[in-house]
C-alpha atoms as a PDB file:
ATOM      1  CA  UNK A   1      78.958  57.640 -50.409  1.00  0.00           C
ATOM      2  CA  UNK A   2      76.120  58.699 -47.869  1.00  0.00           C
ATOM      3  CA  UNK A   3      74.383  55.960 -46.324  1.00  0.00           C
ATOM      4  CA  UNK A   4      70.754  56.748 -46.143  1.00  0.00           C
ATOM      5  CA  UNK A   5      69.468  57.566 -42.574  1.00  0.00           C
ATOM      6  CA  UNK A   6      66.437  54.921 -42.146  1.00  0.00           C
ATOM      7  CA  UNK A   7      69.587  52.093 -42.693  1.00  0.00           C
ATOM      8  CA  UNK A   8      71.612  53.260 -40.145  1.00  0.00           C
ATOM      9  CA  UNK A   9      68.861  53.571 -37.710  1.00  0.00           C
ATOM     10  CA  UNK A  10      67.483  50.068 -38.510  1.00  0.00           C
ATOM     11  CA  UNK A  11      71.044  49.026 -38.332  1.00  0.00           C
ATOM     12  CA  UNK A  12      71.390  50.456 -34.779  1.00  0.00           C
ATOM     13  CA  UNK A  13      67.909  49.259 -34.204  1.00  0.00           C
ATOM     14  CA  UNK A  14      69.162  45.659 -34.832  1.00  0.00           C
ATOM     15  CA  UNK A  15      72.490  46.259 -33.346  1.00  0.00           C
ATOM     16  CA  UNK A  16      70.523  47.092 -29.937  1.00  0.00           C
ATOM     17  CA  UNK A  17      68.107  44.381 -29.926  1.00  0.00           C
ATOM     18  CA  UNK A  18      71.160  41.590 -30.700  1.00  0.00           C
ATOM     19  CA  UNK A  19      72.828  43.773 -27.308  1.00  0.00           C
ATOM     20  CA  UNK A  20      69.462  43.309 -25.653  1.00  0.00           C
ATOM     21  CA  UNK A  21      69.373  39.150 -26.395  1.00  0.00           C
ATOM     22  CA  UNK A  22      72.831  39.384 -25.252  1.00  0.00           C
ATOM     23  CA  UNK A  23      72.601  41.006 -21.609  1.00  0.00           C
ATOM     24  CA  UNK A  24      69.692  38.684 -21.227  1.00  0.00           C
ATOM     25  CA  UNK A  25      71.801  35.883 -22.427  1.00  0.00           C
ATOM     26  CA  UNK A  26      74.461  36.934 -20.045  1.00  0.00           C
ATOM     27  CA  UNK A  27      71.984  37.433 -17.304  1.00  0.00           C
ATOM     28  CA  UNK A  28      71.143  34.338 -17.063  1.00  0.00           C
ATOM     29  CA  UNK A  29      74.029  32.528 -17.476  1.00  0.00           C
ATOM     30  CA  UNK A  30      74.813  34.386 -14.416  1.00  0.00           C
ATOM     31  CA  UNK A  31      71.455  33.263 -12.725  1.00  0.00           C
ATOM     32  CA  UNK A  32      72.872  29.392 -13.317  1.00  0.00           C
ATOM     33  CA  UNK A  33      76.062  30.059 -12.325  1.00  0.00           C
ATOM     34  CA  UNK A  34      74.472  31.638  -9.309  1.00  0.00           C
ATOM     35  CA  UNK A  35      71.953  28.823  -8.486  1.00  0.00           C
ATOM     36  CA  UNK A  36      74.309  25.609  -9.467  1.00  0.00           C
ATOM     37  CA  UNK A  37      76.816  27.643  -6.693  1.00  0.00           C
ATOM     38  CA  UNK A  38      74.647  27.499  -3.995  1.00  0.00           C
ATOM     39  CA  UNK A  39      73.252  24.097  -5.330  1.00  0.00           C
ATOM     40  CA  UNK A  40      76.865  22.819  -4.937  1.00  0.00           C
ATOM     41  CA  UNK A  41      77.256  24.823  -1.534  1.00  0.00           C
ATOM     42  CA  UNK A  42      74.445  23.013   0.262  1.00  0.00           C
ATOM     43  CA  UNK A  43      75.589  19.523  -1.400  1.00  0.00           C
ATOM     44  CA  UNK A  44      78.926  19.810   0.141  1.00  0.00           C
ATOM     45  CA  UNK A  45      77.565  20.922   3.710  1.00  0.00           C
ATOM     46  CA  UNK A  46      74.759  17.845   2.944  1.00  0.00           C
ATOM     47  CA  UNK A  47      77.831  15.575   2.497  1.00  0.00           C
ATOM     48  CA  UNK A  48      80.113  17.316   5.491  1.00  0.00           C
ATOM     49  CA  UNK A  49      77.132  16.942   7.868  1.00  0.00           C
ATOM     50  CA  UNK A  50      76.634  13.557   6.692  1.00  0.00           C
ATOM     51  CA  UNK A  51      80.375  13.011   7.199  1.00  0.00           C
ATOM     52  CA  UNK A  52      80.201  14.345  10.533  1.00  0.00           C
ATOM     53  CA  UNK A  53      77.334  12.109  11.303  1.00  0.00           C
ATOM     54  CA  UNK A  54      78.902   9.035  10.674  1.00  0.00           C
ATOM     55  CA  UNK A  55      81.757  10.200  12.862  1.00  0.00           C
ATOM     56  CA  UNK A  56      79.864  10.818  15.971  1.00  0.00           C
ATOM     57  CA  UNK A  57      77.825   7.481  15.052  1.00  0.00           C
ATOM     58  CA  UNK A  58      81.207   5.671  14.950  1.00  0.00           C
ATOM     59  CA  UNK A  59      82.524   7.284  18.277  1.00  0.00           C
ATOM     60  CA  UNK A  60      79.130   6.565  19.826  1.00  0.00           C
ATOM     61  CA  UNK A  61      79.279   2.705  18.971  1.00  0.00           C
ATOM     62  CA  UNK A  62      82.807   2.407  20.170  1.00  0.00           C
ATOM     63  CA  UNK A  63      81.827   4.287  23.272  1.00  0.00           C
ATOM     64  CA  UNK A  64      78.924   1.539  23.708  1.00  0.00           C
ATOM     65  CA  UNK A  65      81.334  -1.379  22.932  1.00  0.00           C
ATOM     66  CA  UNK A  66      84.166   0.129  25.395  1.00  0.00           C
ATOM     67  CA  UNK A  67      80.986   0.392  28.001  1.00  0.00           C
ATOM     68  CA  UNK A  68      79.819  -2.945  27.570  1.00  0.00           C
ATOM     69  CA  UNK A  69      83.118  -4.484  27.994  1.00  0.00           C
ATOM     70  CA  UNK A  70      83.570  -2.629  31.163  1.00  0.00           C
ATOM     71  CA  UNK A  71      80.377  -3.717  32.518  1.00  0.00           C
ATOM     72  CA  UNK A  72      81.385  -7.467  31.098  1.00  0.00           C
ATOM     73  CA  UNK A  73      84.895  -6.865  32.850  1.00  0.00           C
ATOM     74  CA  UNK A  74      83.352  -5.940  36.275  1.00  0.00           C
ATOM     75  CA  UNK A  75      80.702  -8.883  35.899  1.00  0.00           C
ATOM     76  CA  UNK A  76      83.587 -11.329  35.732  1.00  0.00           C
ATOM     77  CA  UNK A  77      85.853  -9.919  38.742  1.00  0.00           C
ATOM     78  CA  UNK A  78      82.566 -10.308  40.859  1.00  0.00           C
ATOM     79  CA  UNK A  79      81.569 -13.403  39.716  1.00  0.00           C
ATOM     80  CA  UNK A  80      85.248 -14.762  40.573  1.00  0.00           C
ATOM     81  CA  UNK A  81      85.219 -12.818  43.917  1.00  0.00           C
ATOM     82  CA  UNK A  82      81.998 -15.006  44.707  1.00  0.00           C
ATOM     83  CA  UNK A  83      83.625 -18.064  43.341  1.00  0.00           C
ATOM     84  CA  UNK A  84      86.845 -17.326  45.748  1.00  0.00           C
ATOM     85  CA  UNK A  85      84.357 -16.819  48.438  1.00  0.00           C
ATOM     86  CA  UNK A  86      82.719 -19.862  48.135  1.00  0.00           C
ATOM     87  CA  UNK A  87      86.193 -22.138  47.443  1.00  0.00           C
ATOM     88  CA  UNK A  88      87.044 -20.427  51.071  1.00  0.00           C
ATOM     89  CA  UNK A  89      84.031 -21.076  52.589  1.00  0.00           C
ATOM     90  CA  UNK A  90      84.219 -24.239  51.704  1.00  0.00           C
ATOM     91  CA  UNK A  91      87.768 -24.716  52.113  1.00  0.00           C
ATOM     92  CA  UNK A  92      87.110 -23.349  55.917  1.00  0.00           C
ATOM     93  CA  UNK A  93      84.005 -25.782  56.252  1.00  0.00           C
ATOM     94  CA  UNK A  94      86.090 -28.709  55.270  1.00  0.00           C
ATOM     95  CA  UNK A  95      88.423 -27.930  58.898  1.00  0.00           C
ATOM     96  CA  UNK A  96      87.929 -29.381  61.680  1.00  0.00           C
ATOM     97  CA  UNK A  97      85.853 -27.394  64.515  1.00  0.00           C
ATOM     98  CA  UNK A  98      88.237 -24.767  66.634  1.00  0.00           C
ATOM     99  CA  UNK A  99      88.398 -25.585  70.232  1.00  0.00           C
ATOM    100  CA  UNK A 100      87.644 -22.989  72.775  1.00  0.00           C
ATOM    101  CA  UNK A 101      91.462 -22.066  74.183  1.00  0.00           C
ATOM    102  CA  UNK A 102      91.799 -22.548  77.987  1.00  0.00           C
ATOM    103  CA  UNK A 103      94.364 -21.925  80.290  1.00  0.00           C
ATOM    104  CA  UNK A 104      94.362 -25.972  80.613  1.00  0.00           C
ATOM    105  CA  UNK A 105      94.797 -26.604  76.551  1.00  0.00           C
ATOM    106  CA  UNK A 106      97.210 -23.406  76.594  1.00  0.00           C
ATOM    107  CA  UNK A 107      99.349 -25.300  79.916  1.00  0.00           C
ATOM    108  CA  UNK A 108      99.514 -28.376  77.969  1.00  0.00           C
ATOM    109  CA  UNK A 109     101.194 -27.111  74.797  1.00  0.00           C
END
């Protein structure tokens, strides 16, 4: 049995256009693929320069603390250098007054 030409035209007609919605379909599933990739891309190197961040935020603090401590360390060896100076001072104030050495005092000994 013949099928009568204007059919099979309309049914290749119909068969195209369903082709058609599917390529454009297709297309842009594609197009979302494609944009939620680079969507993801800069989220992650968001998130590993954030990461990063923190990092050089943490080294910097400990860096400051380490400073600090150094700069408390020093303060307190000159503070008891000045306190050992002073105890000596006054350790050599607290003596009684050296006597000019003669050849007399020196004879006598």
């Amino acid at each position: 049995r013949k099928v009568p030409p204007e059919v099979v035209s309309s049914v290749l007609k119909l068969k195209e256009y369903r082709d058609a919605i599917d390529q454009r379909r297709m297309k842009s599933l594609e197009n979302r693929a494609r944009q939620q990739a680079v969507k993801d891309a800069a989220r992650t190197q968001m998130l590993l320069r954030q990461k990063e961040e923190k990092i050089r935020r943490e080294h910097d603090a400990e860096k400051q603390k380490r400073r600090e401590r150094a700069q408390e360390n020093d303060a307190e060896a000159e503070n008891q250098a000045k306190e050992l100076e002073r105890e000596q001072d006054a350790a050599m104030a607290r003596l009684p007054p050296l006597r000019a050495s003669t050849t007399a005092s020196f004879s006598r000994r």
